[in-house]
C-alpha atoms as a PDB file:
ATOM      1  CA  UNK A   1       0.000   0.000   0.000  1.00  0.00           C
ATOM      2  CA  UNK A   2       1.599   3.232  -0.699  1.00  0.00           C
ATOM      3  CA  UNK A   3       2.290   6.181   1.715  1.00  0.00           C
ATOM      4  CA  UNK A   4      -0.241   8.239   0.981  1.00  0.00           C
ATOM      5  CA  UNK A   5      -3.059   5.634   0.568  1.00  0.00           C
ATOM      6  CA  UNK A   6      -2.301   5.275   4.319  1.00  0.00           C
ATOM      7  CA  UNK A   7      -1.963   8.283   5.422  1.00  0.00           C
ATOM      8  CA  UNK A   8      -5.136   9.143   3.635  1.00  0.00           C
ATOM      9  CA  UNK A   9      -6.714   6.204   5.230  1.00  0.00           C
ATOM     10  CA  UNK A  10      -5.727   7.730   8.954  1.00  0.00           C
ATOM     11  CA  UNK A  11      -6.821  11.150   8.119  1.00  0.00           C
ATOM     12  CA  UNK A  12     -10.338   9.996   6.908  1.00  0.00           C
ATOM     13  CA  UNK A  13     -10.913   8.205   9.724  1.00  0.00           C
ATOM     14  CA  UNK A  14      -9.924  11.311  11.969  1.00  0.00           C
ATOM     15  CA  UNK A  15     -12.005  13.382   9.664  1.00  0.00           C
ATOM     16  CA  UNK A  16     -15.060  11.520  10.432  1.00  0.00           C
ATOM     17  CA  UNK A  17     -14.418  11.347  14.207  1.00  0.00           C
ATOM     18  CA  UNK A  18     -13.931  15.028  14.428  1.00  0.00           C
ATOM     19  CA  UNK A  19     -16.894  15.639  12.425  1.00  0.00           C
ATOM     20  CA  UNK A  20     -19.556  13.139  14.411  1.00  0.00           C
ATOM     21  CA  UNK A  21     -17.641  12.935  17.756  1.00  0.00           C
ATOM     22  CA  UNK A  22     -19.289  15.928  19.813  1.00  0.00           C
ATOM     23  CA  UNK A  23     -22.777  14.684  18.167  1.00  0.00           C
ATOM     24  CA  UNK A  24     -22.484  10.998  19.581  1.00  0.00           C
ATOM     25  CA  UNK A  25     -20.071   9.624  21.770  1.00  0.00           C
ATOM     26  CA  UNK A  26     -18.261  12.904  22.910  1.00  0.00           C
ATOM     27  CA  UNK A  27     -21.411  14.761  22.981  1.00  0.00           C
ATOM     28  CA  UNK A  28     -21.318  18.382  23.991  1.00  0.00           C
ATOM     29  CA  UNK A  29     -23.403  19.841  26.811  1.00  0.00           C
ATOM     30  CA  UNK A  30     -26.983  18.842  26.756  1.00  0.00           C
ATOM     31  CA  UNK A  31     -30.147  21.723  26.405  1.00  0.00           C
ATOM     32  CA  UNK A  32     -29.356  24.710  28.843  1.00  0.00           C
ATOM     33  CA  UNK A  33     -32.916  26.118  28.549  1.00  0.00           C
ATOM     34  CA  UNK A  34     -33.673  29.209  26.986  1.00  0.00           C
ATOM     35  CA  UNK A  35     -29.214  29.661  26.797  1.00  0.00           C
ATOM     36  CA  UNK A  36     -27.092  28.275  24.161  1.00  0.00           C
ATOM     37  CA  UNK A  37     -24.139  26.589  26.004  1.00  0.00           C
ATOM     38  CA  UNK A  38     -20.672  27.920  24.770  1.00  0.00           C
ATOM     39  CA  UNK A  39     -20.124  24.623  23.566  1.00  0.00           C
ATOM     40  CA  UNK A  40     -22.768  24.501  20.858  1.00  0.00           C
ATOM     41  CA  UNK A  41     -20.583  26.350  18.919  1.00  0.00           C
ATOM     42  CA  UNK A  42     -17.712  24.049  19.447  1.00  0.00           C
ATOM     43  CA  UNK A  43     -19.870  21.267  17.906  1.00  0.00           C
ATOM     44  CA  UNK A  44     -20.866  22.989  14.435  1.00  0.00           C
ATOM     45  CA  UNK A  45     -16.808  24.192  13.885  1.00  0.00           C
ATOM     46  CA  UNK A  46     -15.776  20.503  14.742  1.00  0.00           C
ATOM     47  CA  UNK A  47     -18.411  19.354  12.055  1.00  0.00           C
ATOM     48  CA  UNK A  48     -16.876  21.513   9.694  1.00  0.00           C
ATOM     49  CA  UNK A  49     -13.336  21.269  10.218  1.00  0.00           C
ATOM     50  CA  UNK A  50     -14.022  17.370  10.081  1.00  0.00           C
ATOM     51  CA  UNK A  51     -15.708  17.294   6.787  1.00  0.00           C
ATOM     52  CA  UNK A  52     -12.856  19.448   5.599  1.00  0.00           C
ATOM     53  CA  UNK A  53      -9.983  16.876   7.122  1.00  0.00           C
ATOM     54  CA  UNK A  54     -12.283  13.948   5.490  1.00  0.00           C
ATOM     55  CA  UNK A  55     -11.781  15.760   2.153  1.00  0.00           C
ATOM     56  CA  UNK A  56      -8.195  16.250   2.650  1.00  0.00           C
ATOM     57  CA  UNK A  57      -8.158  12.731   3.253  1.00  0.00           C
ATOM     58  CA  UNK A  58      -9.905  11.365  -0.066  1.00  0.00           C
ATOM     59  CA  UNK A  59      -7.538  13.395  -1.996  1.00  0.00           C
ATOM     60  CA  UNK A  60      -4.258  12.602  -0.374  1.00  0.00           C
ATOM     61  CA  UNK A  61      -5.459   9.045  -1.235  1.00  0.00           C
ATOM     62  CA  UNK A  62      -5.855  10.038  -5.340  1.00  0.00           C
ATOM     63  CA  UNK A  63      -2.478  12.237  -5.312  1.00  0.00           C
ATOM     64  CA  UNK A  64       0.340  10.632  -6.927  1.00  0.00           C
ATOM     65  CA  UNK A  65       3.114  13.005  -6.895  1.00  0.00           C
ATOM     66  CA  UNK A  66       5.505  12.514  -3.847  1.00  0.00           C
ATOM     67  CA  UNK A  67       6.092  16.347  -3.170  1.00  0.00           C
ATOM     68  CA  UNK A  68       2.045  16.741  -4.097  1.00  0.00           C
ATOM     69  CA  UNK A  69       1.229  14.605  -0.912  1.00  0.00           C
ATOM     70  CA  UNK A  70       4.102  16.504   1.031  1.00  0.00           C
ATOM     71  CA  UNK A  71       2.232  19.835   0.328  1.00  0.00           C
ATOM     72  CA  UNK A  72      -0.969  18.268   1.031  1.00  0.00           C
ATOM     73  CA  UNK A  73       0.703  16.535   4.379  1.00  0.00           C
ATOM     74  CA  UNK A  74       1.347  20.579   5.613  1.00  0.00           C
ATOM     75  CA  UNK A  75      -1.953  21.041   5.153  1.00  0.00           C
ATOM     76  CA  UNK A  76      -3.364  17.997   7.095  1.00  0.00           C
ATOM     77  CA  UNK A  77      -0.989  19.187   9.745  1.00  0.00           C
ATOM     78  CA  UNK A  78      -2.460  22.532  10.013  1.00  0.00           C
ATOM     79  CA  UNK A  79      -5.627  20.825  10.331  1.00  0.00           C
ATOM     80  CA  UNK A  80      -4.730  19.269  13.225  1.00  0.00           C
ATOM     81  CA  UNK A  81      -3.268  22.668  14.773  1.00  0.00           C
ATOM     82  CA  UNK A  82      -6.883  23.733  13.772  1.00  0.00           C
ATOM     83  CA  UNK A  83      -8.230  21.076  15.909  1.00  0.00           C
ATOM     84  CA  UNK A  84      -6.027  21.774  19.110  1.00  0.00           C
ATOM     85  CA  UNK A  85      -6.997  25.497  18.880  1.00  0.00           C
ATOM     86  CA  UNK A  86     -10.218  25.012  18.479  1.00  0.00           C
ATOM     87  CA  UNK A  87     -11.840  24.192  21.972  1.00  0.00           C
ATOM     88  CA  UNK A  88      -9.126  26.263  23.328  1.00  0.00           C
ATOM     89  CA  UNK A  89      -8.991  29.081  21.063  1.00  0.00           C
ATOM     90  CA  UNK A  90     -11.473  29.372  18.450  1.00  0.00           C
ATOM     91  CA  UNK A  91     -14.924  28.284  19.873  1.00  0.00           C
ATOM     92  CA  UNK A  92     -14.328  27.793  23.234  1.00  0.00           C
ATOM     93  CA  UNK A  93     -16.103  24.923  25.750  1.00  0.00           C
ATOM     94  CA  UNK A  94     -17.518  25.580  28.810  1.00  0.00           C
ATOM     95  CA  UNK A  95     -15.641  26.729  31.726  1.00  0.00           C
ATOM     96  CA  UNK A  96     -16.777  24.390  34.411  1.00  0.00           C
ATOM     97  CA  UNK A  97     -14.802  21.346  34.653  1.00  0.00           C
ATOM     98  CA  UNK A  98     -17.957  19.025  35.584  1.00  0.00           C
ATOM     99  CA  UNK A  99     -19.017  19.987  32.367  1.00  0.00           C
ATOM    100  CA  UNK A 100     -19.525  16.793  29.995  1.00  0.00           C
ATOM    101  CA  UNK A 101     -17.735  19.191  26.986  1.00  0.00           C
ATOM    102  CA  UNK A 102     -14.821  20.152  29.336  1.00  0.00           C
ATOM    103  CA  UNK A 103     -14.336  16.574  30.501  1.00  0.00           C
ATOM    104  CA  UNK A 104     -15.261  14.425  26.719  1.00  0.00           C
ATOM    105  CA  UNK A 105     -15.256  16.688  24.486  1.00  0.00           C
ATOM    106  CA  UNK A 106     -12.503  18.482  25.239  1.00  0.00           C
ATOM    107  CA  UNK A 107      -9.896  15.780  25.188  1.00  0.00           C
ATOM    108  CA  UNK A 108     -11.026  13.947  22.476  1.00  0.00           C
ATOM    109  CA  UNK A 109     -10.420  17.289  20.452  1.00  0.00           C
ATOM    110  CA  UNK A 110      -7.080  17.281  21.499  1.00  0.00           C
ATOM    111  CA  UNK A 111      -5.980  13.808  21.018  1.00  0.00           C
ATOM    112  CA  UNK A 112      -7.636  13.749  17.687  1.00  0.00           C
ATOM    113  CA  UNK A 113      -5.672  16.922  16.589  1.00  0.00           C
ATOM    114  CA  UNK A 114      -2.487  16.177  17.889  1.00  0.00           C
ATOM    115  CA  UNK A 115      -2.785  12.691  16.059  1.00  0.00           C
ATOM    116  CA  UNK A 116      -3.504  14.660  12.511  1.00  0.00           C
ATOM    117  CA  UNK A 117      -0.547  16.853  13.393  1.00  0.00           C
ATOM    118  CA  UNK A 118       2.008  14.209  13.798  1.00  0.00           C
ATOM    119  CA  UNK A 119       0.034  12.146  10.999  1.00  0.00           C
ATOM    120  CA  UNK A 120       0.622  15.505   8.816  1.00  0.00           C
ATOM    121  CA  UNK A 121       4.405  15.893  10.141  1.00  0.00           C
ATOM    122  CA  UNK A 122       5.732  12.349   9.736  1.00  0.00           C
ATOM    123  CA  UNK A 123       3.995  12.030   6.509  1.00  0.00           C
ATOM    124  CA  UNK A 124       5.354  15.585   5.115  1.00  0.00           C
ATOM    125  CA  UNK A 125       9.036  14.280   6.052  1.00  0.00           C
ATOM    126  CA  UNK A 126       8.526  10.698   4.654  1.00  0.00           C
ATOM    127  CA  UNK A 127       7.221  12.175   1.747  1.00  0.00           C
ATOM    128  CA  UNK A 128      10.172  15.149   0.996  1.00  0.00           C
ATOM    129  CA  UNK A 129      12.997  12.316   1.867  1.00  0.00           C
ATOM    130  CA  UNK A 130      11.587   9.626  -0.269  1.00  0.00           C
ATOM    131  CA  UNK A 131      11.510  11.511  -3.780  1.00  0.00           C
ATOM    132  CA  UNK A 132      13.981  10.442  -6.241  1.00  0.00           C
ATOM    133  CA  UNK A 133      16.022  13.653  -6.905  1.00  0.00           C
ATOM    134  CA  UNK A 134      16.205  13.836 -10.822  1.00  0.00           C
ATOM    135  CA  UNK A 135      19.022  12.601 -12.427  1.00  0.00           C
ATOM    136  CA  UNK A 136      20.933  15.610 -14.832  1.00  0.00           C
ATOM    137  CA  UNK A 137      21.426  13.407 -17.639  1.00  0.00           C
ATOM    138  CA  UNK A 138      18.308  11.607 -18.088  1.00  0.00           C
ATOM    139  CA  UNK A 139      16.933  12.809 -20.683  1.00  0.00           C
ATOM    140  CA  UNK A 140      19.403  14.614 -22.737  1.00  0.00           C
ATOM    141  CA  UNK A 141      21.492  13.331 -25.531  1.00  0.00           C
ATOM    142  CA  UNK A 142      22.574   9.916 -26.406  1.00  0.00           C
ATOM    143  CA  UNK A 143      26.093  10.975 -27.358  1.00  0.00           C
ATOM    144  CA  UNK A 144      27.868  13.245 -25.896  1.00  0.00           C
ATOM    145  CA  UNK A 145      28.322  16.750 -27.695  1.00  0.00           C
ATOM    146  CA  UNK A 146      31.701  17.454 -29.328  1.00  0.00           C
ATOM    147  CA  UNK A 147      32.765  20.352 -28.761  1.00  0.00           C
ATOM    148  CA  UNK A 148      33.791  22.754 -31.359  1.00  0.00           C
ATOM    149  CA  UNK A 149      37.661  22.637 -32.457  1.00  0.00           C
ATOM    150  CA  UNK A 150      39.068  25.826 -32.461  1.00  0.00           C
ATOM    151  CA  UNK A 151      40.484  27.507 -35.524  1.00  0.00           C
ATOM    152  CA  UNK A 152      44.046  27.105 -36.459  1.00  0.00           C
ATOM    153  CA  UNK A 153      46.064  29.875 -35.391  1.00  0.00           C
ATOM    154  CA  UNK A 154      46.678  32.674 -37.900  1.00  0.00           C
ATOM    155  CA  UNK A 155      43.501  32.521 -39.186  1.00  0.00           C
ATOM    156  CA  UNK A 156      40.813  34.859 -38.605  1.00  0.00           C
ATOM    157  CA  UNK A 157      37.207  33.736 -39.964  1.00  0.00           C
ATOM    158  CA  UNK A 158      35.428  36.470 -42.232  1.00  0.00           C
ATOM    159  CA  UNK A 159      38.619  38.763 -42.646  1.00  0.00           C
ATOM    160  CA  UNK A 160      38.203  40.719 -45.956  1.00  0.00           C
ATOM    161  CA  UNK A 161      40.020  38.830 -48.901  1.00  0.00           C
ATOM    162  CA  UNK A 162      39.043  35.772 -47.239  1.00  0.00           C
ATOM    163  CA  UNK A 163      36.592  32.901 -48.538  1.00  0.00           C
ATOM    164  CA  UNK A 164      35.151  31.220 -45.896  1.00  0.00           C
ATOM    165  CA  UNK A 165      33.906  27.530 -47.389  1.00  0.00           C
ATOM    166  CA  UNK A 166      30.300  27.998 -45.069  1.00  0.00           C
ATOM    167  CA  UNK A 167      29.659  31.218 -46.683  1.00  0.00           C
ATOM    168  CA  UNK A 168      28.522  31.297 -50.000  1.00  0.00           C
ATOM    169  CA  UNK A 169      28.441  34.221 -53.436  1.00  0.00           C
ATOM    170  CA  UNK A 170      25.608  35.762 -54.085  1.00  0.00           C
ATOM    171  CA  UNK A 171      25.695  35.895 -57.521  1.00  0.00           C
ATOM    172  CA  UNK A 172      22.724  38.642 -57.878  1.00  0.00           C
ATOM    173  CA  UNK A 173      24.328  41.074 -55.317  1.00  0.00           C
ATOM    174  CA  UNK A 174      26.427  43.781 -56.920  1.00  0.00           C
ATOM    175  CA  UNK A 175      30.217  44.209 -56.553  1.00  0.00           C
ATOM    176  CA  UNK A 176      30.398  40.290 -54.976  1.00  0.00           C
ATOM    177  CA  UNK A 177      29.219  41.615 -51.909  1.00  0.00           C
ATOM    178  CA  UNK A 178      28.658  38.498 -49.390  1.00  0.00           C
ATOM    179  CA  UNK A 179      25.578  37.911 -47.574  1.00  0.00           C
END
């Protein structure tokens, strides 16, 4: 199986748990009444940001090209910084440690992002060291090019007086001018 078929394998999979975790088995805070909890919020972004690592995913599994995947490997990366910052940074979950977000939701988040990232890392580097660097002469000519002898001392190519054999006359030019 090659690299990136693997590593797109791994970052489905964390795409889809990011996406449905907080809705089933790291479920956010529950109905607050007439108040959105904090964590609400937390729960759309993480379906979002999932979808958008399960995409990732599907297409590191199609690339081909070893620095391709490497690009795309920075990029799964960052989605895992994404997910670390999120119920820290971005969208917040409630305060209260009893909380179920603070104590579920909350550290699956940060598992699952710090997975991607080293996922993302160790794939980026595998991917950069593994390329073939391209070899100079591949692709150029069969034999090697001669180069050009010099001219034998003395002589001075298209002095006046002189006939050079890779010029020719122009017959229809007045005076014998050369072209």
């Amino acid at each position: 199986m090659k690299s990136s078929k693997f590593v797109g394998i791994l970052t489905i999979a964390a795409g889809i748990a990011i996406a449905i975790g907080p809705w089933t088995f790291v479920k956010v805070c529950g109905d607050m009444g007439s108040v959105d909890a904090v964590c609400h919020k937390t729960r759309l972004i993480a379906l979002g940001l999932g979808v958008i690592i399960l995409l990732l995913g599907i297409i590191m599994m199609l690339v081909r090209h070893k620095i391709l995947a490497g690009l795309f490997s920075i990029v799964i990366a960052a989605g895992g910084v994404t997910t670390i910052l999120l119920p820290i940074l971005i969208a917040p979950v409630c305060d209260m440690n009893t909380m179920t977000c603070h104590e579920k939701t909350l550290p699956f988040l940060l598992v699952a992002g710090c997975l991607l990232t080293v996922i993302g890392i160790l794939s980026m580097i595998y991917m950069f060291k593994s390329r073939k660097p391209k070899d100079p002469l591949q692709g150029g000519p069969e034999q090697p090019v001669r180069p050009q002898q010099p001219e034998p001392p003395g002589q001075i190519p298209g002095t006046v007086g002189q006939e050079s054999p890779e010029r020719s006359r122009r017959p229809d030019w007045p005076d014998g001018f050369d072209r």
